[in-house]
Protein backbone atom coordinates (compact mmCIF):
# COMPACT_ATOMS: atom_id res chain seq x y z
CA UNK A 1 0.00 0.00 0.00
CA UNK A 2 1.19 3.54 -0.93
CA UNK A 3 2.29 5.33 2.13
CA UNK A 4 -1.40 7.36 2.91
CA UNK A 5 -0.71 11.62 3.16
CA UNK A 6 -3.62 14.21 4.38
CA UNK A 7 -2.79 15.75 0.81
CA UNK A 8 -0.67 14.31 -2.02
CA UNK A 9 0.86 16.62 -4.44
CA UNK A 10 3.51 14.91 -5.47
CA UNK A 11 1.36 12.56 -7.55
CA UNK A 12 -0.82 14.46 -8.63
CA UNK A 13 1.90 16.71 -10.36
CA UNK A 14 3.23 13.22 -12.02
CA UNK A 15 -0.48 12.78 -13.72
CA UNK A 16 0.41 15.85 -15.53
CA UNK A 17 3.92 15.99 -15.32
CA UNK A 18 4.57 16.88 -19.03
CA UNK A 19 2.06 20.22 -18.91
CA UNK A 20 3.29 21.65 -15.89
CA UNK A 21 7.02 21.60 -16.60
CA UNK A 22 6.43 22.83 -20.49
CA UNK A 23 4.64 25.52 -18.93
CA UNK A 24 6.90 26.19 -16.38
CA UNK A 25 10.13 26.00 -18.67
CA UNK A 26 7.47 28.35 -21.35
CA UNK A 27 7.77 30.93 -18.43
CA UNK A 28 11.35 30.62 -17.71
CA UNK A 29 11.95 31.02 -21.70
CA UNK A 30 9.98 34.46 -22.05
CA UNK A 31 11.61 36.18 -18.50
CA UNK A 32 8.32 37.45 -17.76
CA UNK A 33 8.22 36.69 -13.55
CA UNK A 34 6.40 39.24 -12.50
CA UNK A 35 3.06 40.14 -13.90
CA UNK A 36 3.76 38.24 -17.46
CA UNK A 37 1.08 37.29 -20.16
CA UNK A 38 -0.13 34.07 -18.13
CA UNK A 39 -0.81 35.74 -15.10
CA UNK A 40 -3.65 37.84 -17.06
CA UNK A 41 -4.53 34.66 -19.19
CA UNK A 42 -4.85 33.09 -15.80
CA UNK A 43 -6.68 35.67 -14.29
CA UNK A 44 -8.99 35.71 -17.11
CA UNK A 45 -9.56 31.55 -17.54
CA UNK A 46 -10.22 31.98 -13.71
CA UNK A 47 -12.68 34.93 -14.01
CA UNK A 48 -14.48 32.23 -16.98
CA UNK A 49 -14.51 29.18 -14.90
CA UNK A 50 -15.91 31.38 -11.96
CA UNK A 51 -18.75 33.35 -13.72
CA UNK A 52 -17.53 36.22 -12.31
CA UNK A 53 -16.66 39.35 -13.98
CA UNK A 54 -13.36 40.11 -12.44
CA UNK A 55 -10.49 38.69 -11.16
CA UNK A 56 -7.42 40.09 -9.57
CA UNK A 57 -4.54 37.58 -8.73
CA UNK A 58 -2.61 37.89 -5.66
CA UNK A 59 -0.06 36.49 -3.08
CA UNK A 60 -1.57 34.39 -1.22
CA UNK A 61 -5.40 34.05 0.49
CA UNK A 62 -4.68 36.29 3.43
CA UNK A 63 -3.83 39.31 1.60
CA UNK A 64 -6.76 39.01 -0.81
CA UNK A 65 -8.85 39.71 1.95
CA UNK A 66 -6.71 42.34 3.43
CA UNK A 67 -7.00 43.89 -0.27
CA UNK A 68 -10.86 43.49 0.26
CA UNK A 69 -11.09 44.97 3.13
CA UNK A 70 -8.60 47.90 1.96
CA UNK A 71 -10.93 48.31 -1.38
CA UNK A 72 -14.28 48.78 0.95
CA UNK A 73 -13.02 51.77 2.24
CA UNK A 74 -13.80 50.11 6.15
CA UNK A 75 -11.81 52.87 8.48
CA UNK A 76 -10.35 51.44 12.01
CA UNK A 77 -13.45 50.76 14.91
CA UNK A 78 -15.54 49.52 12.33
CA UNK A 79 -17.28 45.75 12.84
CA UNK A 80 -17.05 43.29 10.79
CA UNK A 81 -18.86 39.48 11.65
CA UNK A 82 -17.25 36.40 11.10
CA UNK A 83 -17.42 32.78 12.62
CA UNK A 84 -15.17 31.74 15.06
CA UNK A 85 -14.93 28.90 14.06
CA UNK A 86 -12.43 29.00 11.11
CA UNK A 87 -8.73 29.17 10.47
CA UNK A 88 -7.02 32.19 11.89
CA UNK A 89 -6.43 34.34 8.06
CA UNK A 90 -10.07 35.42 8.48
CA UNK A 91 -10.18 37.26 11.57
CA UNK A 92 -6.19 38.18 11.80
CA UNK A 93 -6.63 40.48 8.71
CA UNK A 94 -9.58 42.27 10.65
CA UNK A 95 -7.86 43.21 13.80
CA UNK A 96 -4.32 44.07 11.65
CA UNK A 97 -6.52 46.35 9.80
CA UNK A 98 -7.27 48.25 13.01
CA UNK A 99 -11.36 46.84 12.11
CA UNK A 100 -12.84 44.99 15.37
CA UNK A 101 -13.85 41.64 14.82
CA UNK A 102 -17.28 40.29 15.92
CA UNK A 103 -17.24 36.40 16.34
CA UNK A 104 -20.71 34.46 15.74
CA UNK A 105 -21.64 30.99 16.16
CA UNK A 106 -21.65 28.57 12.96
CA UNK A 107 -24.04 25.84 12.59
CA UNK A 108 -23.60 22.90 14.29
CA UNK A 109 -24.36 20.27 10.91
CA UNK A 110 -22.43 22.64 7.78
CA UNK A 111 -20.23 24.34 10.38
CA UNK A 112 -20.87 27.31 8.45
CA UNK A 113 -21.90 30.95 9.50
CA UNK A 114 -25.37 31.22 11.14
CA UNK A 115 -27.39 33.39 9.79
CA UNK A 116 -29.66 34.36 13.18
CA UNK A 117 -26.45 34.82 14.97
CA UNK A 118 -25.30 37.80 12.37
CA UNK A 119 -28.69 39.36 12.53
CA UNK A 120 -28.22 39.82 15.99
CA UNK A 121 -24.92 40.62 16.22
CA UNK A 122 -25.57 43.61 14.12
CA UNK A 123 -24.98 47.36 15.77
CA UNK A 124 -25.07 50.76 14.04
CA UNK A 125 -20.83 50.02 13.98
CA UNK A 126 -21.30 46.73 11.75
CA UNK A 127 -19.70 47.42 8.11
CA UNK A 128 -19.28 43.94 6.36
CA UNK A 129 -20.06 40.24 6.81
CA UNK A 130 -17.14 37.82 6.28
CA UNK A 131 -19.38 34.05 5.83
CA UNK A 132 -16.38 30.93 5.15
CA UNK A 133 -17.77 28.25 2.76
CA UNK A 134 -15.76 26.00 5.65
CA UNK A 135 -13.96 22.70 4.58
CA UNK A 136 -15.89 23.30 1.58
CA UNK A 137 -18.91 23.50 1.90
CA UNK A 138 -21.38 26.26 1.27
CA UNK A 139 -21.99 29.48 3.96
CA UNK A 140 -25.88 29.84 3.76
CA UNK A 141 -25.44 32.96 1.17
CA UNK A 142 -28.79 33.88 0.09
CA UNK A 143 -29.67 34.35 4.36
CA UNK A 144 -26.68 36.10 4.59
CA UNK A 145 -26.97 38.59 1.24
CA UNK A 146 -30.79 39.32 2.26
CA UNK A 147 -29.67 40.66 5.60
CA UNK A 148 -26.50 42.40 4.13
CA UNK A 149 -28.99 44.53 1.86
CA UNK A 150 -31.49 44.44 4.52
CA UNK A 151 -28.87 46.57 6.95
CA UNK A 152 -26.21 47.74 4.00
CA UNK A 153 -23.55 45.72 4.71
CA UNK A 154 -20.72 44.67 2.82
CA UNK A 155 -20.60 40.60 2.43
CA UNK A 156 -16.79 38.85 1.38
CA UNK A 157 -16.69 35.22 0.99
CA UNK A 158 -13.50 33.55 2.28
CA UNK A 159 -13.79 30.32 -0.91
CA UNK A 160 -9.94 29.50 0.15
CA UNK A 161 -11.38 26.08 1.19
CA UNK A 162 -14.46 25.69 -1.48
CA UNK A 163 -13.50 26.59 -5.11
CA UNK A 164 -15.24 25.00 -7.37
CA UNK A 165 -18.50 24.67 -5.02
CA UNK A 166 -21.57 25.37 -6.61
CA UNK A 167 -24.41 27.35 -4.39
CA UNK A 168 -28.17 26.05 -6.22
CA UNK A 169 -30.61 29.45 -4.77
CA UNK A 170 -34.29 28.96 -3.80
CA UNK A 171 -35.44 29.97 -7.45
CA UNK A 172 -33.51 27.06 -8.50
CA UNK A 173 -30.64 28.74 -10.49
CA UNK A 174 -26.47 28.62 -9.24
CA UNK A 175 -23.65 30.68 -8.82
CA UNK A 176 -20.03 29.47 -7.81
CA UNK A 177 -18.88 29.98 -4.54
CA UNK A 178 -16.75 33.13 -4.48
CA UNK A 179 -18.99 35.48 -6.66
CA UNK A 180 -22.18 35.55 -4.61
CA UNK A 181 -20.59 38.50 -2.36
CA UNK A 182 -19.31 41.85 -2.95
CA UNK A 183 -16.05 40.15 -3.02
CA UNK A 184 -14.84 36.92 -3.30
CA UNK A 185 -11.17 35.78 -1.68
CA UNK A 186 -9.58 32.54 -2.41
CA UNK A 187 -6.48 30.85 -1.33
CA UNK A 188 -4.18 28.73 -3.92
CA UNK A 189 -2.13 27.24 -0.65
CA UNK A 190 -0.69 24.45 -2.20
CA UNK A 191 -2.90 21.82 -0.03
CA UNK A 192 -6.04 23.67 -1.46
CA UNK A 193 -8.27 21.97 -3.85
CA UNK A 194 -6.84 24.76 -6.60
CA UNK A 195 -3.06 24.59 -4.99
CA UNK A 196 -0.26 25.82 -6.91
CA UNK A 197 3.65 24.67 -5.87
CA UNK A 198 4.28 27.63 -3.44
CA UNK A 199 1.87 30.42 -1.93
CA UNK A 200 -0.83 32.47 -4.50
CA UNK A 201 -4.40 34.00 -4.08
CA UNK A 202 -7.10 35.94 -5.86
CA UNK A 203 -9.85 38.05 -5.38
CA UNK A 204 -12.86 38.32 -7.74
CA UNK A 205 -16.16 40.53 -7.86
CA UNK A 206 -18.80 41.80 -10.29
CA UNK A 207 -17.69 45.18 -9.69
CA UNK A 208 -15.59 46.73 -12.12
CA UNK A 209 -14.95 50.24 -10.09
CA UNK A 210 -14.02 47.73 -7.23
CA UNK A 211 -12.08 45.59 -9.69
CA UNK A 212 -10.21 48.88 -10.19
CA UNK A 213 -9.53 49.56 -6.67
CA UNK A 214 -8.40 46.24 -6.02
CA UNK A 215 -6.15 45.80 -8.60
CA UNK A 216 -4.28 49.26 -7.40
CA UNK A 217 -4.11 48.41 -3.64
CA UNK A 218 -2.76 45.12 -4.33
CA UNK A 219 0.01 46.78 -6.81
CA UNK A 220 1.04 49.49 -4.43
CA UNK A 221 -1.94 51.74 -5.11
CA UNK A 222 -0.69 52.52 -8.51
CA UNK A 223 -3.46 53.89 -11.44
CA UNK A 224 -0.24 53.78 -13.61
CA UNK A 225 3.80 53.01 -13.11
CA UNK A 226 5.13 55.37 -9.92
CA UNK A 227 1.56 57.46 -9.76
CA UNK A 228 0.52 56.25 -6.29
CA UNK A 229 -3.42 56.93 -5.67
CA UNK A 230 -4.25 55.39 -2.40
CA UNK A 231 -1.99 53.52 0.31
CA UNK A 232 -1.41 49.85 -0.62
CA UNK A 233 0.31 47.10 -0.71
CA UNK A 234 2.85 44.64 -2.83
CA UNK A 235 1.10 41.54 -3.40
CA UNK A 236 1.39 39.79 -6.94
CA UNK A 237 1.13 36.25 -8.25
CA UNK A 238 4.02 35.26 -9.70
CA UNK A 239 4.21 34.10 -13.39
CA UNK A 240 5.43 30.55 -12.30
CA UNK A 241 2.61 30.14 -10.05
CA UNK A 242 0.33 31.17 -12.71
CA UNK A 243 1.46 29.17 -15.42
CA UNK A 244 0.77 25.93 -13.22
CA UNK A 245 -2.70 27.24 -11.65
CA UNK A 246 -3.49 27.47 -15.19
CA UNK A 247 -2.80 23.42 -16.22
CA UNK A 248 -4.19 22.99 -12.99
CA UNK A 249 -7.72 25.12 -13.38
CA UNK A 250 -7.94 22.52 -16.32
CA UNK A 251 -8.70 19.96 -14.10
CA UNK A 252 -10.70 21.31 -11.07
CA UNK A 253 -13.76 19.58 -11.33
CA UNK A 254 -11.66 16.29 -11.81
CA UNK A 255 -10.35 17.04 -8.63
CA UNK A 256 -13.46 17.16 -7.16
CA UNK A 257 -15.18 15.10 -8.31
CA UNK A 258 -12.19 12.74 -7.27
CA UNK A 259 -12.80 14.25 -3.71
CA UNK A 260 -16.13 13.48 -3.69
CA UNK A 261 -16.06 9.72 -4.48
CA UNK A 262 -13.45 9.50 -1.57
CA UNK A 263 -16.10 11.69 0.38
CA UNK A 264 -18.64 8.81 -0.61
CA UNK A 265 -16.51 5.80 0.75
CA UNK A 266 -15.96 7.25 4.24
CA UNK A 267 -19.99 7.55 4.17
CA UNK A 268 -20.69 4.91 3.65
CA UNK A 269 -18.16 3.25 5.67
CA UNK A 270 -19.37 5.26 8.80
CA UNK A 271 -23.18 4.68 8.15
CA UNK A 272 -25.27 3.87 11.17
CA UNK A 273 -22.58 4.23 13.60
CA UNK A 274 -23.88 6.50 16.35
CA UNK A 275 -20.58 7.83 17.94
CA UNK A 276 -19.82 9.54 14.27
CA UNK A 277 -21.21 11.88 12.49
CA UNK A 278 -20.30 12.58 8.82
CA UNK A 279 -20.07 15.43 6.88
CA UNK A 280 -24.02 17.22 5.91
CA UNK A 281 -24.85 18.48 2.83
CA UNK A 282 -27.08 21.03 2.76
CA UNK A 283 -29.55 21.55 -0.59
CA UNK A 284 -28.20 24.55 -1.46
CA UNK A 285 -24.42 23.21 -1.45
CA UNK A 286 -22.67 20.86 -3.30
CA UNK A 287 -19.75 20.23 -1.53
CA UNK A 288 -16.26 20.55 -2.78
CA UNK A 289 -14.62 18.82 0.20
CA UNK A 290 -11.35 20.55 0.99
CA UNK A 291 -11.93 18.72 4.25
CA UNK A 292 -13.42 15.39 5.43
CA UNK A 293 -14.69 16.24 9.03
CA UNK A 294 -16.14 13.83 11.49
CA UNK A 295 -18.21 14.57 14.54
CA UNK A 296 -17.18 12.20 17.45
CA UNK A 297 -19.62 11.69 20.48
CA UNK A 298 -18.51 9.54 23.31
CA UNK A 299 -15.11 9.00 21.57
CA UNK A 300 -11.64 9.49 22.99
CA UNK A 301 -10.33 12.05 20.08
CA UNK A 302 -6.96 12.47 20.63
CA UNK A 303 -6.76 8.41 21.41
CA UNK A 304 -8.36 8.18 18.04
CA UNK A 305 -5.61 10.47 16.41
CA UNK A 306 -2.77 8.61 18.11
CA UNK A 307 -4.16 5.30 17.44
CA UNK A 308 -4.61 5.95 13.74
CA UNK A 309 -1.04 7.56 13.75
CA UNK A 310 0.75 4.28 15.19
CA UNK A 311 -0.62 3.11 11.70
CA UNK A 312 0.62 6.09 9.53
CA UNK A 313 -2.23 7.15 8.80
CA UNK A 314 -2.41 11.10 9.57
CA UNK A 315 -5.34 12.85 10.71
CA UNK A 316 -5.45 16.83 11.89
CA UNK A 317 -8.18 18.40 13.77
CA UNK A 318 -9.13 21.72 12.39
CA UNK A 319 -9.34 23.92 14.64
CA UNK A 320 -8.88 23.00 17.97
CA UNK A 321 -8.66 26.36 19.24
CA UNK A 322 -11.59 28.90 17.86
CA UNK A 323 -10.94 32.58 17.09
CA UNK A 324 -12.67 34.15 20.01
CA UNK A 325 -10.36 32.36 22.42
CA UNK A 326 -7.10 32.91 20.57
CA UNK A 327 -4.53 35.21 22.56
CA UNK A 328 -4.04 38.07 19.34
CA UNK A 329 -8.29 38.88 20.26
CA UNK A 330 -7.69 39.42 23.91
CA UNK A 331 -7.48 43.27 23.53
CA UNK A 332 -11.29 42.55 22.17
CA UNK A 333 -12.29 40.76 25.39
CA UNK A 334 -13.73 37.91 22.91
CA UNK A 335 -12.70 35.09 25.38
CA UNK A 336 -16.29 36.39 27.47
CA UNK A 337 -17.93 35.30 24.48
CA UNK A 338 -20.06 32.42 25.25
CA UNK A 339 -20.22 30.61 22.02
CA UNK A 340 -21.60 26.78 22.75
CA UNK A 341 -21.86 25.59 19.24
CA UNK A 342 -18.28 26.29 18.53
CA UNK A 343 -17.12 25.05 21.85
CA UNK A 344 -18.54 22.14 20.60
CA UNK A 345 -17.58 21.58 17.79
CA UNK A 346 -13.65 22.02 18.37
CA UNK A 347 -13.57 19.34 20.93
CA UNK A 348 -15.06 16.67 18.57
CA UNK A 349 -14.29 17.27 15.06
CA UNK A 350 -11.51 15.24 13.07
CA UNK A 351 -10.58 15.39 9.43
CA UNK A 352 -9.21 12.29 7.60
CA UNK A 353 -6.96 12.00 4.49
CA UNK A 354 -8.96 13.24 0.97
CA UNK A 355 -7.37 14.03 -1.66
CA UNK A 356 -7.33 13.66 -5.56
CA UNK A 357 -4.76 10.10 -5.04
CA UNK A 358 -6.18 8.23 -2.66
CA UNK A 359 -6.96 4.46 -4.04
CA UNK A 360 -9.68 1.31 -2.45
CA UNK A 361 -6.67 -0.09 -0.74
CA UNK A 362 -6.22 3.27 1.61
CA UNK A 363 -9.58 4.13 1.92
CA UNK A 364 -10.65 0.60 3.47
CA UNK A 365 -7.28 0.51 5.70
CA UNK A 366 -8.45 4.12 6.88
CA UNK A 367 -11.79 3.33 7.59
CA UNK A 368 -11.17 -0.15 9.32
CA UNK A 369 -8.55 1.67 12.09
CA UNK A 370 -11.19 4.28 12.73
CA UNK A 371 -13.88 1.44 13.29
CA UNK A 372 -11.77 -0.49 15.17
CA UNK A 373 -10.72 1.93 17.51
CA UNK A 374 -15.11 3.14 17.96
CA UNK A 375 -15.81 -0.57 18.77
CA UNK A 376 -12.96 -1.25 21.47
């Protein structure tokens, strides 16, 4: 049996071995590193495969939404709602931007942002809504859009974990992940379902005066060469990076769907057992499965993790400490939040290995260690 990874790149880049490096080596050839040709035709394939009408590359998933939150305009002391319970990128950009971050519960079945908890957490100081299509699945966005133009908020999706998930609306039609908001932010971490071979992000919206904006704050607030309009920042994606996003946009929904069937296994592996929960779907979502996250009740977690690690097979628990209770908040006062759901949820969730590579053979050995170690 191949050893089993959380994520493995390494074959996946040998499937398509031969496009990558030509397109690599294509890049070294013209010189162009920094803002060459691909990075627009990139930006532009990307903008296609999205629906959307604009896309701006960028360094990496945390500065996109720094760049959002630049392009709004939002000015230090304003609020801006989020769930706690996400990776730290979301919320870290809010408090370095001097904003003041409001942390809401998620809900307990698509661990996404609830929608009654950002009504309520709304005060005459609330600017912007930042919902996380989490492990990827869908935030609830039509809930969360009706109450941003109910109140005139700004709404930007964090899709670093759900590119390529499709959101169906009540009338029936869809819209990609990413493009529902004001602004959409993505991450191209390599580990991500789009992951390039070192760090990259974009940012996307409908709006081309906000295209505009956030194309010159994330190119040191430039309108043209050394003409410096607003205060910004240096964030590009770099022509390498590009070039193999490109081969790799290609083959997103391959990915996925690849996810998916793994998704299916571990389903159906875990049905009817009562001490584990496996990932909802909600109708609205599709489910692009960055993640696989159990659910354990009256499970030792940590002697699951250990148990399934003394047979190589790795397993990470995301996140084990939410954002209200982190130490860089404490200035906020957020640890007084009382936030049940979330405290919840981050002392029994687990993620298993999914990923584009995994085979019958890992899947079963997987799913046998984690049933042997319930039924002990």
């Amino acid at each position: 049996m191949r050893p089993i990874q959380m994520v493995d790149t390494k074959t996946q880049y040998h499937k398509i071995k031969s496009e990558v490096d030509k397109a690599v080596i294509d890049v070294m050839e013209s010189s162009a590193f920094i803002n060459g040709k691909i990075v627009q035709d990139f930006s532009v394939n990307l903008s296609a495969y999205l629906g959307v009408k604009n896309t701006i590359p960028c360094a990496n998933g945390t500065d996109a939404l720094q760049i959002a939150m630049m392009a709004l305009g939002l000015q230090p002391g304003d609020e801006v709602i989020t769930p706690s319970f996400t990776y730290i990128a979301t919320t870290e950009v809010i408090a370095l931007l001097k904003l003041t971050p409001v942390f809401v519960e998620v809900n307990p079945q698509t661990f996404c942002i609830d929608p009654v908890a950002v009504e309520k957490a709304i005060t005459p100081k609330t600017k912007a809504i930042v919902p996380v299509h989490l492990y990827g699945h869908a935030a609830p966005m039509e809930k969360i859009m009706a109450i941003a133009r109910k109140h005139n908020l700004y709404v930007i999706e964090d899709n670093a974990q759900a590119i390529g998930c499709d959101y169906t609306f009540s009338d029936g039609s869809k819209k990609k992940t990413g493009t529902i908001g004001h602004i959409g932010t993505t991450s191209f971490y390599p580990s991500k379902n789009l992951g390039g071979f070192g760090d990259g992000g974009a940012i996307s919206t409908n709006n081309s005066e906000l295209a505009i904006k956030l194309k010159m704050i994330a190119n040191h607030g430039q309108s043209k060469q050394y003409y410096h309009d607003t205060v910004g920042c240096n964030s590009r994606l770099d022509s390498i990076q590009a070039a193999i996003l490109d081969i790799k946009l290609k083959h997103l929904d391959e990915y996925i769907t690849a996810r998916r069937t793994v998704a299916d296994f571990y389903d159906k592996a875990f049905a009817d057992q009562p001490k584990i929960k496996t990932p909802f779907r909600a109708a609205y979502s599709n489910h692009a499965f960055h993640q696989y996250t159990l659910i354990l009740e009256g499970v030792d977690r940590n002697g699951l993790k250990q148990f399934l690690a003394d047979y190589n097979i790795p397993s990470m628990i995301y996140y084990p400490v939410p954002g209200h209770k982190q130490k860089m908040f404490q200035q906020f006062n957020t640890a007084s939040q009382v936030m049940p759901v979330t405290d919840w949820l981050t002392e029994r969730v687990i993620s298993l290995p999914i990923h584009t590579e995994m085979d019958a053979e890992q899947l079963n050995f997987i799913t046998s260690k984690v049933l042997e170690f319930i039924h002990k």
